[in-house]
Protein backbone atom coordinates (compact mmCIF):
# COMPACT_ATOMS: atom_id res chain seq x y z
CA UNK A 1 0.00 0.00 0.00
CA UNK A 2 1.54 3.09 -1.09
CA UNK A 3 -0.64 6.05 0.61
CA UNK A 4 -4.29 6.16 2.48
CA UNK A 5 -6.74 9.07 2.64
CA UNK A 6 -8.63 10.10 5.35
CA UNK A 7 -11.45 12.25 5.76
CA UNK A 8 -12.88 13.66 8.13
CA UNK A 9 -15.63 16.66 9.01
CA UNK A 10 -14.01 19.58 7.18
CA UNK A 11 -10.75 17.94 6.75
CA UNK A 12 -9.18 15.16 4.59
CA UNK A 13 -5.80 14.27 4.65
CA UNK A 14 -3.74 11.94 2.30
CA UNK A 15 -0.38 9.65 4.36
CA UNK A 16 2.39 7.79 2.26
CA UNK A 17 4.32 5.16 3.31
CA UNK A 18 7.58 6.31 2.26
CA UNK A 19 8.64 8.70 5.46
CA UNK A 20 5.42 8.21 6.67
CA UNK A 21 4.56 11.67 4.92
CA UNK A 22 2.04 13.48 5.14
CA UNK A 23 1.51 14.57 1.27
CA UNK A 24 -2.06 16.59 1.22
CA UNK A 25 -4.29 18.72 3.99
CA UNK A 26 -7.35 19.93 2.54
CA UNK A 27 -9.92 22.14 3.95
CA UNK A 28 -13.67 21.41 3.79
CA UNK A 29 -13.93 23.25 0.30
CA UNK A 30 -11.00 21.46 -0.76
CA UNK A 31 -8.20 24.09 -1.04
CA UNK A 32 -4.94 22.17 -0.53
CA UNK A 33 -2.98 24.07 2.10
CA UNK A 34 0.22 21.77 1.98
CA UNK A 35 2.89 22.42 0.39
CA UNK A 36 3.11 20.10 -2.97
CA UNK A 37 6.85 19.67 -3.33
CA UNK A 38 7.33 21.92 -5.77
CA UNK A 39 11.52 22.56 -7.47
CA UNK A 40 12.10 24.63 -4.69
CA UNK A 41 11.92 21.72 -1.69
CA UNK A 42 10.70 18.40 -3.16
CA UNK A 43 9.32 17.44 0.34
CA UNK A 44 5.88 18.08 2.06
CA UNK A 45 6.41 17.19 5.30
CA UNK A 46 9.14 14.82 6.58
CA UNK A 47 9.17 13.20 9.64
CA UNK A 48 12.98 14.07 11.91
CA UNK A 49 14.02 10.86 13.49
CA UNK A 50 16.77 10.13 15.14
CA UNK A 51 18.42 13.81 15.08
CA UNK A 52 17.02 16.74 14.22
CA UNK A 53 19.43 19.20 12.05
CA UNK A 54 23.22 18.15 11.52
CA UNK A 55 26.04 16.97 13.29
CA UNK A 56 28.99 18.74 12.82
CA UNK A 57 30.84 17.12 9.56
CA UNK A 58 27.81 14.81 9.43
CA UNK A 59 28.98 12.14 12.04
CA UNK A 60 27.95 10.71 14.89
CA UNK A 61 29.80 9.12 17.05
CA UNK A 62 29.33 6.77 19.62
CA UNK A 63 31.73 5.15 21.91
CA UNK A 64 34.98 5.70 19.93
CA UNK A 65 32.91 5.33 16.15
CA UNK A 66 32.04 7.08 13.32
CA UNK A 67 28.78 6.57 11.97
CA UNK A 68 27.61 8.96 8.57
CA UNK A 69 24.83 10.67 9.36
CA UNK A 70 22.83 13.24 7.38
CA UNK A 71 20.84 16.28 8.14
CA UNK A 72 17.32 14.97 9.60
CA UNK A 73 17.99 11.78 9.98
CA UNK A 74 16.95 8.53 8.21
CA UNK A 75 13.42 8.34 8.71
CA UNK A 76 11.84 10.86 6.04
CA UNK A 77 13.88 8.70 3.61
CA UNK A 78 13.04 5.37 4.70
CA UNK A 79 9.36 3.06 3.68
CA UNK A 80 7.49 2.63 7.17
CA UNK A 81 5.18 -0.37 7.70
CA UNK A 82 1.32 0.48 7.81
CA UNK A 83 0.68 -1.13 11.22
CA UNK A 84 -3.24 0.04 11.36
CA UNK A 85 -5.37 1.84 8.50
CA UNK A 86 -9.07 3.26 8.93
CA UNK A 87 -11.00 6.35 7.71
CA UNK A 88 -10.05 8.32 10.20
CA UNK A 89 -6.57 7.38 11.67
CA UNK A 90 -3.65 5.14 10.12
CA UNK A 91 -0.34 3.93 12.23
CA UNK A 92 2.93 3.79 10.66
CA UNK A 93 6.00 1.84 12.08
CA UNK A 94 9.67 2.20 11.20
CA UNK A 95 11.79 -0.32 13.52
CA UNK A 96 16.03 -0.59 13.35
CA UNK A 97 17.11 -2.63 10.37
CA UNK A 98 20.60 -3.40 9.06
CA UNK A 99 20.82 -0.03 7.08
CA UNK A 100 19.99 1.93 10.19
CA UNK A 101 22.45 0.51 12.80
CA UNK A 102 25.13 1.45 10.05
CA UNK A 103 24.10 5.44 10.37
CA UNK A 104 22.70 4.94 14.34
CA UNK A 105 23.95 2.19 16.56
CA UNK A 106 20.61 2.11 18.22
CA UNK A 107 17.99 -0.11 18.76
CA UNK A 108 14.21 1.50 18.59
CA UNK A 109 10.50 1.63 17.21
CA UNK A 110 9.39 4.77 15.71
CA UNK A 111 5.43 5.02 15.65
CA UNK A 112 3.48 7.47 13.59
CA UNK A 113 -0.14 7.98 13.76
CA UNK A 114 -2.49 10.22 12.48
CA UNK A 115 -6.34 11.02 13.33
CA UNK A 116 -8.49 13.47 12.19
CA UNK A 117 -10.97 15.24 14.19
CA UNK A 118 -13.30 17.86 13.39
CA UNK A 119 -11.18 20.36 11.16
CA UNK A 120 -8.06 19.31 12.93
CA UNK A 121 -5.42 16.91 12.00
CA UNK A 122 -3.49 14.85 15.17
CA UNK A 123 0.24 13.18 14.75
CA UNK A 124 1.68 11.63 17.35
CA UNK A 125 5.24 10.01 17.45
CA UNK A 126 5.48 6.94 19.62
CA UNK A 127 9.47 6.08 20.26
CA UNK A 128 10.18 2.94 22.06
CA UNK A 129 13.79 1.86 23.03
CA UNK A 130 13.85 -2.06 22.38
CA UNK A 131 17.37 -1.87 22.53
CA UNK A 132 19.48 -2.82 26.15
CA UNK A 133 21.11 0.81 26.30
CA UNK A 134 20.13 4.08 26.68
CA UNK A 135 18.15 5.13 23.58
CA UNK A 136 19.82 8.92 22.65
CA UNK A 137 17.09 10.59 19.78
CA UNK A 138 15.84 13.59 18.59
CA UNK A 139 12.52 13.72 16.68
CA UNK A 140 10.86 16.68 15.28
CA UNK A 141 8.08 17.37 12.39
CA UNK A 142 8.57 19.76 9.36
CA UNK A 143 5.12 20.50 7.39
CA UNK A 144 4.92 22.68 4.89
CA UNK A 145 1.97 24.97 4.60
CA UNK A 146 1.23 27.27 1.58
CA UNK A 147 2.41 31.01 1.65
CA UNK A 148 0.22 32.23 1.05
CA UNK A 149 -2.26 30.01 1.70
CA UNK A 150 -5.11 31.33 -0.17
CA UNK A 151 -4.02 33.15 -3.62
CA UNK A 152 -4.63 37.00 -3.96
CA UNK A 153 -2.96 37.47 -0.94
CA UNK A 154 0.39 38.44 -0.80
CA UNK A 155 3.29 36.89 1.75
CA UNK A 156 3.56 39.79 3.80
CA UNK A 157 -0.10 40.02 4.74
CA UNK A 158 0.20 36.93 7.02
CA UNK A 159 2.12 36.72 10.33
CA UNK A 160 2.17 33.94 13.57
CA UNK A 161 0.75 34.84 16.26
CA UNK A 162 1.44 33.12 19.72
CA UNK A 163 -0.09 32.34 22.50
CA UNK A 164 2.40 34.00 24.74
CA UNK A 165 4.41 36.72 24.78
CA UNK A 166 7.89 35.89 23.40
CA UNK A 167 10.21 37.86 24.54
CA UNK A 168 13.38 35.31 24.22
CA UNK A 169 16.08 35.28 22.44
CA UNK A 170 16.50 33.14 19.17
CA UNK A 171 19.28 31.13 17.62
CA UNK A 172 20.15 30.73 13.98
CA UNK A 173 22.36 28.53 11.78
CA UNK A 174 25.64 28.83 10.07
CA UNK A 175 26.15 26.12 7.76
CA UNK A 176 23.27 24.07 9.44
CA UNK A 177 25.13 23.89 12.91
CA UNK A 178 24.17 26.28 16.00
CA UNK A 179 26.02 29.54 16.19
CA UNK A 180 26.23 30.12 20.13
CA UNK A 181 25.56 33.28 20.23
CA UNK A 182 21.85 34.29 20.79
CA UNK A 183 20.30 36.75 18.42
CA UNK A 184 17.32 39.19 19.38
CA UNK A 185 13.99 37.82 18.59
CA UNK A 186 12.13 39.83 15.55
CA UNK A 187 8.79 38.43 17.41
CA UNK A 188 7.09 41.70 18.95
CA UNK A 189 4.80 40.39 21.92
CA UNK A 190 3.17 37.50 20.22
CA UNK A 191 3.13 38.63 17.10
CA UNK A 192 5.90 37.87 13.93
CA UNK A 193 5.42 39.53 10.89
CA UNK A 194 6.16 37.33 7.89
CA UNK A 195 8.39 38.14 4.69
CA UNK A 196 10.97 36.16 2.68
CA UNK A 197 13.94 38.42 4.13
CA UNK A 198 12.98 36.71 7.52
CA UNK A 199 14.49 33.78 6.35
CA UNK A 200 17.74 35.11 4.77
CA UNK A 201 19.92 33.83 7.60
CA UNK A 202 17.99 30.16 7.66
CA UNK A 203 15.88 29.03 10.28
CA UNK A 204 14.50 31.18 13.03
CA UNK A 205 14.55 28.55 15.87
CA UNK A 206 12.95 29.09 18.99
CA UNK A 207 14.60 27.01 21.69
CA UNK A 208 13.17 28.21 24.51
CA UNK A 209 9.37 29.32 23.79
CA UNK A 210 6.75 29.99 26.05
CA UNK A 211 3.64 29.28 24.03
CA UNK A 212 2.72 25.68 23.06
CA UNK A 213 0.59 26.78 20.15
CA UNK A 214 0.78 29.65 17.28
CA UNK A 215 -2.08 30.92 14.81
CA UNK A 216 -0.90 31.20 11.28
CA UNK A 217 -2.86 33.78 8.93
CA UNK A 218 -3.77 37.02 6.98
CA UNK A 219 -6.36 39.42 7.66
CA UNK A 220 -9.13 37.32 5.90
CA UNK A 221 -9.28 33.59 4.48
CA UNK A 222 -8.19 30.01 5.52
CA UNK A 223 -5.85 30.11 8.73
CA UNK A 224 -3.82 27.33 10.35
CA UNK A 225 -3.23 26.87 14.10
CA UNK A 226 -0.76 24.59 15.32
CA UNK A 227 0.12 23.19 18.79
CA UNK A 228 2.20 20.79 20.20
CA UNK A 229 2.80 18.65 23.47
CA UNK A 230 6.41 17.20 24.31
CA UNK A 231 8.29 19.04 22.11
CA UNK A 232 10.87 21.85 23.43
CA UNK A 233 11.60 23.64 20.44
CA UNK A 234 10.28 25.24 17.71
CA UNK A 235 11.57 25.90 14.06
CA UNK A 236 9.80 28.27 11.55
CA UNK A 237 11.90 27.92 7.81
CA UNK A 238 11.32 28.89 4.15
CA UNK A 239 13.76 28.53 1.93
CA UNK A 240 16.41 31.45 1.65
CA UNK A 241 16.04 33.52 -1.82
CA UNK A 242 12.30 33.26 -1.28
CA UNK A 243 9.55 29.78 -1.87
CA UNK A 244 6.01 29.62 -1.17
CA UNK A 245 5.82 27.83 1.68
CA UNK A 246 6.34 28.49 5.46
CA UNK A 247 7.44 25.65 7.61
CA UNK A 248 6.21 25.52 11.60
CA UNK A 249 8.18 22.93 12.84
CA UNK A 250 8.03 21.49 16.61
CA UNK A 251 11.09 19.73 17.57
CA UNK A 252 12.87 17.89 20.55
CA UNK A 253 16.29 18.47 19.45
CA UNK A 254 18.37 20.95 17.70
CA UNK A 255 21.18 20.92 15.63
CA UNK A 256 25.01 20.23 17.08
CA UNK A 257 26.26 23.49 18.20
CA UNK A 258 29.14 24.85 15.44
CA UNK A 259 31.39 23.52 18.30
CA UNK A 260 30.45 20.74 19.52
CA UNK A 261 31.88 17.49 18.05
CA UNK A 262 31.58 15.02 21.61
CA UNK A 263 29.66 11.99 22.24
CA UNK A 264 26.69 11.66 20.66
CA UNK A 265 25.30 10.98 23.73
CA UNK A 266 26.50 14.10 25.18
CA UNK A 267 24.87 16.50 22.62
CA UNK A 268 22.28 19.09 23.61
CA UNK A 269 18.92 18.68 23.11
CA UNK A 270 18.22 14.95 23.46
CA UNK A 271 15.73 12.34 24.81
CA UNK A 272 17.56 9.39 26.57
CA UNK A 273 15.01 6.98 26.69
CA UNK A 274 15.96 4.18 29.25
CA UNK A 275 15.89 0.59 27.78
CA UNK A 276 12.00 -0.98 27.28
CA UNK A 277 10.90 3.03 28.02
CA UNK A 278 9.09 5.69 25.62
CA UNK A 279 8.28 8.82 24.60
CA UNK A 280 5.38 9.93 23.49
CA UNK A 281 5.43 13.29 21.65
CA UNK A 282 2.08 15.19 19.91
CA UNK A 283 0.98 18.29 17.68
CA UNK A 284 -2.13 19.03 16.24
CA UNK A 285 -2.97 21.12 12.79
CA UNK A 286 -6.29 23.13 12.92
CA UNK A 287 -8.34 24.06 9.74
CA UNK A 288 -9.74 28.01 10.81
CA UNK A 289 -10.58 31.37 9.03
CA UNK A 290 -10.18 34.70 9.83
């Protein structure tokens, strides 16, 4: 089985098995308000498993080894097994194989499921350590939502708005690794303004925010709220040079800091899930107007 739709009330939603991606979102007239992979990212919304960003000169290593390992991780690259299909939910399973332990010594089960609701999309990643040591992981999800999302509009009439205040500092990238400085947040109160020169420096990541949700919209038309349980940290992308689409991205991990190049173990960020333990990590896409 190659993908399943699911629909819902207001919602439908179409899941592949390769990444377990999530490849379409449509609202209850049918506007698509994914991302379709268009030349300027040829993804929609890959799944971050086991790290989340890079590791400095793409390497991890683990107990005096060197194991390759790319940005993101295996997972959005890799066929998961459909473990339960329906017309509402589907579960998809990715488990340690002999290509895996070659990039990530590790042992695990990576569980992806997702559910619709009324106008709201659920995903859930369930990792399990079935290995006999500590299980070190990052996991994190990437979607891609239209920008804008409704045409007529132009980019700069939408902005985020949070739940909170936040008033943090943010940290950016230099050559996908985590500069250590800091930078001031362009967030004023809750509120971000969006346009393509936002993203000229990568990623503006969020590592320590205060809200668990943001709203996504222009002054009129189809709107997006997303929120999230478990994660620590959030990412918001586009692609540098300008694309139309704006990534929100929760995350439990981050990328190696420019200079950090220890134990992979050691690095910031990550869940060390105790042998036979898991973790349990949620967000939730709702369908709204304004």
């Amino acid at each position: 089985m190659e993908q399943v739709a699911l629909h819902g009330d207001g919602i439908s939603a179409t899941i592949v098995g390769q990444g377990a991606e999530l490849v379409s979102l449509r609202n209850a007239e049918g506007l698509e308000l994914l991302w379709q992979a268009g030349p300027e990212w040829r993804r929609h919304s890959p799944v971050l498993f086991p790290i989340v960003g890079r590791l400095k000169g793409d390497q991890l290593r683990h107990r005096g080894q060197l194991y390759p390992l790319t940005q993101h991780g295996f997972a959005r690259d890799k066929p998961f097994a459909w473990a339960e299909t329906g017309p509402r939910s589907c579960t998809l399973v990715l488990t340690d194989d002999a290509d895996t332990l070659a990039r990530y010594p590790f042992a695990f089960r990576l569980a992806v499921t997702y559910t619709l609701e009324r106008r709201r999309l659920d995903i859930s990643f369930d990792i399990t350590n079935t290995g006999d040591e500590t299980l070190p992981a990052s996991v994190g999800a990437h979607p891609a939502f239209n920008w804008p999302l409704q045409q007529g509009l132009a980019k700069t009439d939408y902005r985020l708005t949070f739940a909170q205040n936040e008033p943090a500092p943010i940290r950016r990238l230099k050559d996908g690794l985590m500069l250590a400085a800091p930078q001031p947040t362009p967030i004023e109160g809750k509120t971000l303004a969006l346009s393509e020169r936002l993203f000229d420096a990568d990623a503006v990541i969020l590592d320590q925010p205060a809200s668990a949700s943001v709203h996504y919209a222009a002054g009129q038309g189809p709107a997006i709220e997303v929120a999230w349980q478990g994660f620590k940290e959030l990412g918001i992308w586009s692609k540098p040079g300008g694309a139309p689409f704006l990534c929100i991205e929760p995350w439990h991990g981050l990328a190696s800091p420019v200079d950090f190049d220890g134990e992979f173990a050691d690095k910031p960020g990550l869940m060390l899930i105790a042998p036979g333990e898991k973790r349990v990590l949620s967000y939730q896409v709702k369908l709204t107007s304004t």
